[in-house]
C-alpha atoms as a PDB file:
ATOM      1  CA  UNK A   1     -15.778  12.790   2.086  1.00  0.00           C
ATOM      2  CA  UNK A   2     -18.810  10.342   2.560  1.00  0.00           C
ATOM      3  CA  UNK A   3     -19.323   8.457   5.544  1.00  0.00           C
ATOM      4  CA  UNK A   4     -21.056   5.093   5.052  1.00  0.00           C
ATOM      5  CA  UNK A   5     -22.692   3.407   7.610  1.00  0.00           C
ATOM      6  CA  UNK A   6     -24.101  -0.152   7.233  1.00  0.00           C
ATOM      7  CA  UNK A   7     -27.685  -1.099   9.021  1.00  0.00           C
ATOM      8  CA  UNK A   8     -25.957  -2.436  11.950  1.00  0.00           C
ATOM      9  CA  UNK A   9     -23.539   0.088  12.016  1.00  0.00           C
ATOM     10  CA  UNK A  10     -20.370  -2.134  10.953  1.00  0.00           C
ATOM     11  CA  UNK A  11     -19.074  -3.552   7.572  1.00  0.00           C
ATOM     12  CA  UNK A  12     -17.631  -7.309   7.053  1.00  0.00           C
ATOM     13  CA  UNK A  13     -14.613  -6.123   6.324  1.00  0.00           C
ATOM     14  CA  UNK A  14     -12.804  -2.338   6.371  1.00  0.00           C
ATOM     15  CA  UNK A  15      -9.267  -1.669   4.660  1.00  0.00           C
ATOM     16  CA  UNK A  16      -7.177   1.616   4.689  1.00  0.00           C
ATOM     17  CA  UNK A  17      -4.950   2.148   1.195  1.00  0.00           C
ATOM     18  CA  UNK A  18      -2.443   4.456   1.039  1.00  0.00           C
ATOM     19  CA  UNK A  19      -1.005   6.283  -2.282  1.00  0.00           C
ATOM     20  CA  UNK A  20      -5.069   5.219  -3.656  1.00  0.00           C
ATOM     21  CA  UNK A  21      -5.700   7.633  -6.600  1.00  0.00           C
ATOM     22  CA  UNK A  22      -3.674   6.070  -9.322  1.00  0.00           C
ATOM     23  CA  UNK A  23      -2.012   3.172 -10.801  1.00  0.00           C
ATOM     24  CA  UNK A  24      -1.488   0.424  -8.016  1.00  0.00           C
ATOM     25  CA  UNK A  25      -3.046   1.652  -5.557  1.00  0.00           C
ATOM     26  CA  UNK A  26      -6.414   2.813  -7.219  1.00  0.00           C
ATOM     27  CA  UNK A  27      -6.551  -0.764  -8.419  1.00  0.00           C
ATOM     28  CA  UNK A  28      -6.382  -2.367  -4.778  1.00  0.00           C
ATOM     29  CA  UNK A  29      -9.271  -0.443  -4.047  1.00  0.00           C
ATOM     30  CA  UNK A  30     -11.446  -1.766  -6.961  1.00  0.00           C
ATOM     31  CA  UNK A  31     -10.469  -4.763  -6.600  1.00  0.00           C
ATOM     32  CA  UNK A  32     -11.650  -4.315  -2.600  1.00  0.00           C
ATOM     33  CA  UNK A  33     -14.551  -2.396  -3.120  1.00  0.00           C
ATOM     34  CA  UNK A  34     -15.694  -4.869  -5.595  1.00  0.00           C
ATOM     35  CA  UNK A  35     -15.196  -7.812  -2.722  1.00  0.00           C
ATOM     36  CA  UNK A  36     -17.750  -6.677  -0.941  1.00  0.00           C
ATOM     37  CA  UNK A  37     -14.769  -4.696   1.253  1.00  0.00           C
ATOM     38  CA  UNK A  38     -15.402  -1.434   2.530  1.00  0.00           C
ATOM     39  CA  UNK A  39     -12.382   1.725   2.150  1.00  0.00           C
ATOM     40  CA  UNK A  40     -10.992   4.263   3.078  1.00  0.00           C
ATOM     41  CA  UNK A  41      -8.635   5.484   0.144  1.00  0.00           C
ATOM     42  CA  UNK A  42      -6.189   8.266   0.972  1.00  0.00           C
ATOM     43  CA  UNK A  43      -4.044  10.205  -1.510  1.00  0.00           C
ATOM     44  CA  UNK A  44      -3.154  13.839  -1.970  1.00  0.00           C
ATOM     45  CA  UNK A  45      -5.262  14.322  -5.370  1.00  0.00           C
ATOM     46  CA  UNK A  46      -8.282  15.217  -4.196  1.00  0.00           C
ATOM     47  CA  UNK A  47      -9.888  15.162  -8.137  1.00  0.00           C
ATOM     48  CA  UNK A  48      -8.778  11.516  -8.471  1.00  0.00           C
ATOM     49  CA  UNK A  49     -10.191  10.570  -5.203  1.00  0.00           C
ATOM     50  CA  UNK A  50     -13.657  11.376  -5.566  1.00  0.00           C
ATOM     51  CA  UNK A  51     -13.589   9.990  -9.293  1.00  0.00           C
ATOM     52  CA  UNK A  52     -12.997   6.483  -7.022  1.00  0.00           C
ATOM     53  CA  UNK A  53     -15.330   7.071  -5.004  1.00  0.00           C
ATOM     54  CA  UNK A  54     -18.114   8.208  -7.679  1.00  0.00           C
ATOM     55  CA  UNK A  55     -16.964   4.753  -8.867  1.00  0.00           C
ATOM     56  CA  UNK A  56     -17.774   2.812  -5.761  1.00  0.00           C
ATOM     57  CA  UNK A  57     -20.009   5.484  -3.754  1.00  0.00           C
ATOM     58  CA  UNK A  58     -21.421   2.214  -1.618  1.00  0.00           C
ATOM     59  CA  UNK A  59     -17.857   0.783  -0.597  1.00  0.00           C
ATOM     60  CA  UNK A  60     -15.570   4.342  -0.663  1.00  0.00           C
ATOM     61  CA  UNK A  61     -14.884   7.079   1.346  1.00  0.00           C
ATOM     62  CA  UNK A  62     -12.142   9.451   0.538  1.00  0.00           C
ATOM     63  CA  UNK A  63      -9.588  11.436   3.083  1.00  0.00           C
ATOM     64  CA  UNK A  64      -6.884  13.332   0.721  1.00  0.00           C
ATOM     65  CA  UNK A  65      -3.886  14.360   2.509  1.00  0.00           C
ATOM     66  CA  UNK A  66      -0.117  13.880   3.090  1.00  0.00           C
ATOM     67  CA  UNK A  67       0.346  10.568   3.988  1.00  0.00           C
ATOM     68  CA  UNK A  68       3.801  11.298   5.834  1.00  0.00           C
ATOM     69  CA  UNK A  69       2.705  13.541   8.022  1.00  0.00           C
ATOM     70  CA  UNK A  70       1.189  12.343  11.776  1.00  0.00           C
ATOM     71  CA  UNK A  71      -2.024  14.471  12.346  1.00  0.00           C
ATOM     72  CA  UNK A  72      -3.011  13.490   9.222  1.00  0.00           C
ATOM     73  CA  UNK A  73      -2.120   9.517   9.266  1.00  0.00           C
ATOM     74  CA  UNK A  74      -3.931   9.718  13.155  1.00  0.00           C
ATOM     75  CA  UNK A  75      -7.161  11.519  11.803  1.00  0.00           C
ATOM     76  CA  UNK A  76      -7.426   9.048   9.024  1.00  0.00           C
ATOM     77  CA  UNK A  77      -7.292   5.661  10.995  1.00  0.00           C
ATOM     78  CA  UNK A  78      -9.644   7.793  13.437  1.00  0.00           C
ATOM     79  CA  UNK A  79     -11.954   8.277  10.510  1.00  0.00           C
ATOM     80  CA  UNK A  80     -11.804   4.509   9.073  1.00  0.00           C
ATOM     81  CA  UNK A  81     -12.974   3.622  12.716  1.00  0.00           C
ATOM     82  CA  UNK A  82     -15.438   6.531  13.055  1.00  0.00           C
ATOM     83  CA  UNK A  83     -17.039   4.873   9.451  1.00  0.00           C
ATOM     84  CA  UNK A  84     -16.623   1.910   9.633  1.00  0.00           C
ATOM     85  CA  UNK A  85     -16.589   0.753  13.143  1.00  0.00           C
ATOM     86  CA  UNK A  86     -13.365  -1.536  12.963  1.00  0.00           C
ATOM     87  CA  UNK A  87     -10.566  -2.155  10.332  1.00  0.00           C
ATOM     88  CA  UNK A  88      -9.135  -5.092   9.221  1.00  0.00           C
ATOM     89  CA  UNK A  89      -6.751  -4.017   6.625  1.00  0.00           C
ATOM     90  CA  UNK A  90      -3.819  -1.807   6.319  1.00  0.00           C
ATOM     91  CA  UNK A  91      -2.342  -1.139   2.809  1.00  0.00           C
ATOM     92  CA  UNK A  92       0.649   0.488   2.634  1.00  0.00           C
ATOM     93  CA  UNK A  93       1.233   1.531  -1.109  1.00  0.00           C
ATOM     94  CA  UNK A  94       1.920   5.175  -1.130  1.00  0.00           C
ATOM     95  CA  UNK A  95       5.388   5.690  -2.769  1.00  0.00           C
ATOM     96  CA  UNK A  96       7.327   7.826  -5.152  1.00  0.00           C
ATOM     97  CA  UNK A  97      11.047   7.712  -6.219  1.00  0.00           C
ATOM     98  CA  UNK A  98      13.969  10.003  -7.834  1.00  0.00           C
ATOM     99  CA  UNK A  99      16.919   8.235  -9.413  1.00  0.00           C
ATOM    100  CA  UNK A 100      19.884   9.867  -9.649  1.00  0.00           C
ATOM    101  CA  UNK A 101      23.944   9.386  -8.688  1.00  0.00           C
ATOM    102  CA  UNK A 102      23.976   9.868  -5.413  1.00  0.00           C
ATOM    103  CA  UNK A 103      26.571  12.922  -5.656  1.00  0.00           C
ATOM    104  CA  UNK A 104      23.537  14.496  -7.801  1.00  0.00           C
ATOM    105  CA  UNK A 105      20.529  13.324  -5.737  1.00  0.00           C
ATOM    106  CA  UNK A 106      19.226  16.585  -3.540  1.00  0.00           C
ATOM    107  CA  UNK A 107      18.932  16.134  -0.215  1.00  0.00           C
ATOM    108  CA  UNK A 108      14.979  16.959  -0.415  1.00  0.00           C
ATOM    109  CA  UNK A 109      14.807  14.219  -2.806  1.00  0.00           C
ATOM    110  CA  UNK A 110      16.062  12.175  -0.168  1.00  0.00           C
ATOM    111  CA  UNK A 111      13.878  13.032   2.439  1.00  0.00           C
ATOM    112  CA  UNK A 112      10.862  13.010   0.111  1.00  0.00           C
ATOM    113  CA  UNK A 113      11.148   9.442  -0.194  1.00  0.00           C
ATOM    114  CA  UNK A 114      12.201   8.251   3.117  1.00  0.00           C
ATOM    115  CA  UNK A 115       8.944  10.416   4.162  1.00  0.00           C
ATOM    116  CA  UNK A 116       6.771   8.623   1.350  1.00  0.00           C
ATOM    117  CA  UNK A 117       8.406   5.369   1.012  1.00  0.00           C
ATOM    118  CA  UNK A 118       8.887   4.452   4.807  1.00  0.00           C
ATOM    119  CA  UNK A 119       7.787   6.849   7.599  1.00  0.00           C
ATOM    120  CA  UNK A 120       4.319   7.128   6.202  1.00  0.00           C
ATOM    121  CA  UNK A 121       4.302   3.315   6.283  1.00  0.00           C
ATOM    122  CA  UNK A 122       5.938   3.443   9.909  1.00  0.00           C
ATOM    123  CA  UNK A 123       2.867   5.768  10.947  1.00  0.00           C
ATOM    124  CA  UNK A 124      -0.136   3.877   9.639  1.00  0.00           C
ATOM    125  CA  UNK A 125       1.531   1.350  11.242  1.00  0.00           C
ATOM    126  CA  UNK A 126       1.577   3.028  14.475  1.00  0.00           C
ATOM    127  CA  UNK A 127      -1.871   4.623  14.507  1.00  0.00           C
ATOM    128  CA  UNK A 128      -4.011   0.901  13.249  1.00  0.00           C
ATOM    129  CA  UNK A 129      -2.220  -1.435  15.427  1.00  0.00           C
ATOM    130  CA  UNK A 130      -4.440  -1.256  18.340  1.00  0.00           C
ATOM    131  CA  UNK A 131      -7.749  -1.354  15.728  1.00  0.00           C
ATOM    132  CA  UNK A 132      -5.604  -4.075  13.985  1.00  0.00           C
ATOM    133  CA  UNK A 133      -5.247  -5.850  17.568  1.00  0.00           C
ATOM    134  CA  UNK A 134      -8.746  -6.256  17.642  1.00  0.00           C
ATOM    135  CA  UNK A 135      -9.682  -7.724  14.521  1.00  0.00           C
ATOM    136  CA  UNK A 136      -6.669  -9.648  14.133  1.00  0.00           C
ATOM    137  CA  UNK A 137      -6.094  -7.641  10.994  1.00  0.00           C
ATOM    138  CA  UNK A 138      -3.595  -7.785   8.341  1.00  0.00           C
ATOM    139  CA  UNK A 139      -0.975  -5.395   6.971  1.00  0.00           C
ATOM    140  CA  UNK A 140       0.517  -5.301   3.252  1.00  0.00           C
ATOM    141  CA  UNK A 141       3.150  -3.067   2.742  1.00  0.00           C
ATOM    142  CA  UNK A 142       4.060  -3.055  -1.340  1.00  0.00           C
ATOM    143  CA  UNK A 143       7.449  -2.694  -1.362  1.00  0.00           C
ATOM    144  CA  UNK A 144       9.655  -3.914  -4.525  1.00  0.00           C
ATOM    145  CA  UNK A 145      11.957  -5.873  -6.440  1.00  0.00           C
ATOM    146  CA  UNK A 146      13.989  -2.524  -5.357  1.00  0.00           C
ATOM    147  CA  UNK A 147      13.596  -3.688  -1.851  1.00  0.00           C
ATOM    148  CA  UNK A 148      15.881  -6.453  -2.144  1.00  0.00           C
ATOM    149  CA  UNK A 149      18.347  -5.915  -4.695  1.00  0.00           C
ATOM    150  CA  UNK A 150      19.942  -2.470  -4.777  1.00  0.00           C
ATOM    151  CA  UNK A 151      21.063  -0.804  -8.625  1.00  0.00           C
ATOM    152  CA  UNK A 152      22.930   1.969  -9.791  1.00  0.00           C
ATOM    153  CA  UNK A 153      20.879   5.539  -9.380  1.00  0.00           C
ATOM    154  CA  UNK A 154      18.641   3.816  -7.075  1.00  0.00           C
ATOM    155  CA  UNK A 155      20.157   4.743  -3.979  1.00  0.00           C
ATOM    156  CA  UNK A 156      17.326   6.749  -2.052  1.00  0.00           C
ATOM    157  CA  UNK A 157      14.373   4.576  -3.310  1.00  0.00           C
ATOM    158  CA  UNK A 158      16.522   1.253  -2.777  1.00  0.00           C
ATOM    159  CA  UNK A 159      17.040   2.516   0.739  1.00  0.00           C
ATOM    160  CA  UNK A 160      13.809   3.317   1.534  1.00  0.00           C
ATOM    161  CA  UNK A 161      12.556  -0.061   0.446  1.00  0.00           C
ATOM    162  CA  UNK A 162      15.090  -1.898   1.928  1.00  0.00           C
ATOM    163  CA  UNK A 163      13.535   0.042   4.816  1.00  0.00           C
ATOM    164  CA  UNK A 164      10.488  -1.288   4.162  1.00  0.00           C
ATOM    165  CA  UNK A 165      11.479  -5.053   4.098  1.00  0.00           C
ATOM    166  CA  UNK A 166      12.916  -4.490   7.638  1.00  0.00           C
ATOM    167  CA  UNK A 167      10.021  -2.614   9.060  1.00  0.00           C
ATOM    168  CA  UNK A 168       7.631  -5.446   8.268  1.00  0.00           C
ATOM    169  CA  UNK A 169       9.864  -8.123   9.461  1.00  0.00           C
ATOM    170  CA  UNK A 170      10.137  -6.620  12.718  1.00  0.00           C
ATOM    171  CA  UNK A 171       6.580  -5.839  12.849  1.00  0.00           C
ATOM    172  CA  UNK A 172       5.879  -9.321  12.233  1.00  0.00           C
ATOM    173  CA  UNK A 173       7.568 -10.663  14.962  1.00  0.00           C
ATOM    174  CA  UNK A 174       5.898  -8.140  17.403  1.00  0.00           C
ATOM    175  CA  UNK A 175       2.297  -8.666  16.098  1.00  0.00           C
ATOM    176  CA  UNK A 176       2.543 -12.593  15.878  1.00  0.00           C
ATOM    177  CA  UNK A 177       1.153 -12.899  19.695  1.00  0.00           C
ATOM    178  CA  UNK A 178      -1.779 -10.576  18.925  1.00  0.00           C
ATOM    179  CA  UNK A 179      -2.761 -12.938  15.764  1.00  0.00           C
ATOM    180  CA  UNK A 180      -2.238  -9.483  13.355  1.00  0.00           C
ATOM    181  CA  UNK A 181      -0.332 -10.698  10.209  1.00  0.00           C
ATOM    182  CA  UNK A 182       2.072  -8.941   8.405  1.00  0.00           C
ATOM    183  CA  UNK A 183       2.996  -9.439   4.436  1.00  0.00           C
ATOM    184  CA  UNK A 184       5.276  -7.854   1.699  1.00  0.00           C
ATOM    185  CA  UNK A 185       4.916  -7.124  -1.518  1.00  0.00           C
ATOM    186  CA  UNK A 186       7.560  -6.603  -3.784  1.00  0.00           C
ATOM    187  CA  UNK A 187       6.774  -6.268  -7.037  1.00  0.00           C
ATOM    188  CA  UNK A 188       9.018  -5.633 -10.441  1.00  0.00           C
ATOM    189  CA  UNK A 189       8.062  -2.669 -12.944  1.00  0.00           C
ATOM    190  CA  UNK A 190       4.255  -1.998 -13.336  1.00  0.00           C
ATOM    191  CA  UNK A 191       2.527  -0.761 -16.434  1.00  0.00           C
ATOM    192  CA  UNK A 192       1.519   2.427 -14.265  1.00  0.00           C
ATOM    193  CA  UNK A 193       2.489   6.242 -13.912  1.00  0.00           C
ATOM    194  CA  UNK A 194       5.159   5.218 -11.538  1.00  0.00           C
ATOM    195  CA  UNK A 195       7.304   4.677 -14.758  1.00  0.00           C
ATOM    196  CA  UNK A 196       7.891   6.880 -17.365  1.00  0.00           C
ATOM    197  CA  UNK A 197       9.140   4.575 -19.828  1.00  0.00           C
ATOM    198  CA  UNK A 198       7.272   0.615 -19.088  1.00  0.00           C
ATOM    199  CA  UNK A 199       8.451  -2.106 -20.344  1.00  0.00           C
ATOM    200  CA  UNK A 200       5.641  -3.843 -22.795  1.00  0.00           C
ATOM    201  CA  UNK A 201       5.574  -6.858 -20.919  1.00  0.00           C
ATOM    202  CA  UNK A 202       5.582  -5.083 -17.422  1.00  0.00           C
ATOM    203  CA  UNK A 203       3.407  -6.302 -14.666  1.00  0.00           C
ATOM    204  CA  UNK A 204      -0.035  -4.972 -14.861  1.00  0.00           C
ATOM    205  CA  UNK A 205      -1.481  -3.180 -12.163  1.00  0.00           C
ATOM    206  CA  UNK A 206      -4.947  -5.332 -11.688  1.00  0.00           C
ATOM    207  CA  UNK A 207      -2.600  -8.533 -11.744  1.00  0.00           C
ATOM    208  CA  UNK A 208      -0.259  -6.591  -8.776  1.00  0.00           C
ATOM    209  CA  UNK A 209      -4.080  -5.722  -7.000  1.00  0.00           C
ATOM    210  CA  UNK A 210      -5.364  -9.504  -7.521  1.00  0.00           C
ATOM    211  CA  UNK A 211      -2.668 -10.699  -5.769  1.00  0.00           C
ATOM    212  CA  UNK A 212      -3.020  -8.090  -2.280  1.00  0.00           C
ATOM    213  CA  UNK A 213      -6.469  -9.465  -2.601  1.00  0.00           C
ATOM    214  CA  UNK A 214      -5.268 -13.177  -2.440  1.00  0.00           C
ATOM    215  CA  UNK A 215      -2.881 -12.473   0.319  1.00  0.00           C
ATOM    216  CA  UNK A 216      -5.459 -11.200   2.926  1.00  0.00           C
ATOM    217  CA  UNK A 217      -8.261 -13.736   1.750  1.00  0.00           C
ATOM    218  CA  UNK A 218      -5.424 -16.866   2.221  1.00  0.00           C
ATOM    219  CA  UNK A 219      -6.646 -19.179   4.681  1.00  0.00           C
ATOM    220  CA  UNK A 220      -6.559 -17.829   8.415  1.00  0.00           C
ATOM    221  CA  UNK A 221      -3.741 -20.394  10.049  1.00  0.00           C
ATOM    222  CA  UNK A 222      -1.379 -19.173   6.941  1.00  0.00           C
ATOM    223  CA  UNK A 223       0.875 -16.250   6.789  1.00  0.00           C
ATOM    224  CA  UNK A 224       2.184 -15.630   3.332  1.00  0.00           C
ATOM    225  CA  UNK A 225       5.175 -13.552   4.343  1.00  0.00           C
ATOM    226  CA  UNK A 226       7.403 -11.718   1.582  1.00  0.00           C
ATOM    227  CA  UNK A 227       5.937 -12.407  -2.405  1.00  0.00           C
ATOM    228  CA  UNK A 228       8.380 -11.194  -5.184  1.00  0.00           C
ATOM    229  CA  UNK A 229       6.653 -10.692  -7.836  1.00  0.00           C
ATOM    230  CA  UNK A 230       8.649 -10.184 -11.282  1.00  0.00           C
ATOM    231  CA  UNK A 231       7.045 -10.437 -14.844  1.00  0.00           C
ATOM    232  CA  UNK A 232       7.898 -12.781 -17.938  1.00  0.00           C
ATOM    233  CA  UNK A 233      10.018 -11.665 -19.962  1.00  0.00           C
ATOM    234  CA  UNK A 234       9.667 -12.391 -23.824  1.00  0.00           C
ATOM    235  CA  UNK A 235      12.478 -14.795 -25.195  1.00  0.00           C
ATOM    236  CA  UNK A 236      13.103 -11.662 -27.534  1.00  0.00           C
ATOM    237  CA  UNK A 237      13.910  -9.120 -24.584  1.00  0.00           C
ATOM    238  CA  UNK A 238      16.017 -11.857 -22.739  1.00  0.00           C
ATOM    239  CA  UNK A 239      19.618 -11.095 -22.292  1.00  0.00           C
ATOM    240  CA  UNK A 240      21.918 -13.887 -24.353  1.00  0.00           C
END
């Protein structure tokens, strides 16, 4: 882990993105660090970290860990502010699923992705809001087409999204005095690792990361609340 300081000791801008060493997530972080914004990318793959960092060595520091557990989510905001001096963004990507019946899903599945999905967003949550306070910051937490309509074999990572949609709507409300803003994400399937199997004409993960981007840079008297994303589907693929 790096620690960059700027010449009077504070960036523009500072960001914290979760679940940042592959797919979705690593491409927030380009997309940020090529902004001129300055992050802190957390993951557990410590390999994949500092390959994004070697990328952006100006513009990323790395802090690998588990993402759902406290000491680690409290260190890691600590470390943003210890870096940075201040942070203005909160990205709340990290995520994983298993799909299964429910009568098969394990009950460590379960709690594997209400940990992931939802209490690891609950607890950078937490830990930024008084940085966020501040700044008058921003959180993003990428939730999913999953978040809002439920399907067959989904039933953990549904819930945990659905989680999601209700954490940042309550959040929103609370956070509205201090001038913090709170948006969701939801995107469909995304040409990434996440699936085993994408679709050809699934969203692609720099289009998913242009449009985080968009959402914090949006004028400052606008919120842009919930975004559901979904992509086109060819004529041929269409159900008749």
């Amino acid at each position: 882990m790096t620690t960059i300081l700027m010449a009077n000791h504070s960036p523009i801008k500072a960001a914290l993105v979760t679940g940042a060493s592959k797919g979705l997530g690593k491409e927030i972080v380009r997309r940020f660090a090529s902004a001129g914004i300055y992050v802190l990318a957390t993951a557990r793959s410590v390999e994949k970290l500092n390959e994004l960092q070697e990328e952006f060595p100006d513009h990323v520091i790395t802090f690998p860990g588990d993402i759902s557990d406290s000491n680690h989510v409290k260190n890691l905001v600590d470390q943003v502010i210890h870096s940075f001096g201040r942070l203005d963004f909160v990205i709340n990507n990290a995520g994983l699923a298993h799909f299964a019946p429910v009568e098969d899903l394990t009950e460590n599945q379960w709690d594997e992705m209400m940990s992931v999905n939802l209490k690891a967003a609950f607890l950078a949550c937490k830990y930024a809001i008084p940085h966020l306070k501040k700044t008058q910051g921003h959180i993003v937490n990428i939730s999913s087409v999953a978040g809002t309509e439920a399907f067959a074999r989904g039933a953990g990572y549904c819930a945990s999204k659905f989680g999601m949609m209700a954490l940042s709507d309550a959040l929103t409300q609370e956070l509205k005095p201090h001038y913090v803003k709170v948006s969701t994400l939801c995107p469909g399937s995304i040409q990434t690792e996440f699936s085993s199997n994408p679709k050809s004409y699934s969203l692609h993960a720099s289009d998913v990361a242009e449009s985080v981007y968009q959402i914090i840079t949006a004028p400052a008297n606008m919120i842009i609340g919930r975004v559901i994303m979904r992509p086109v589907v060819p004529v041929d693929f269409q159900k008749k």
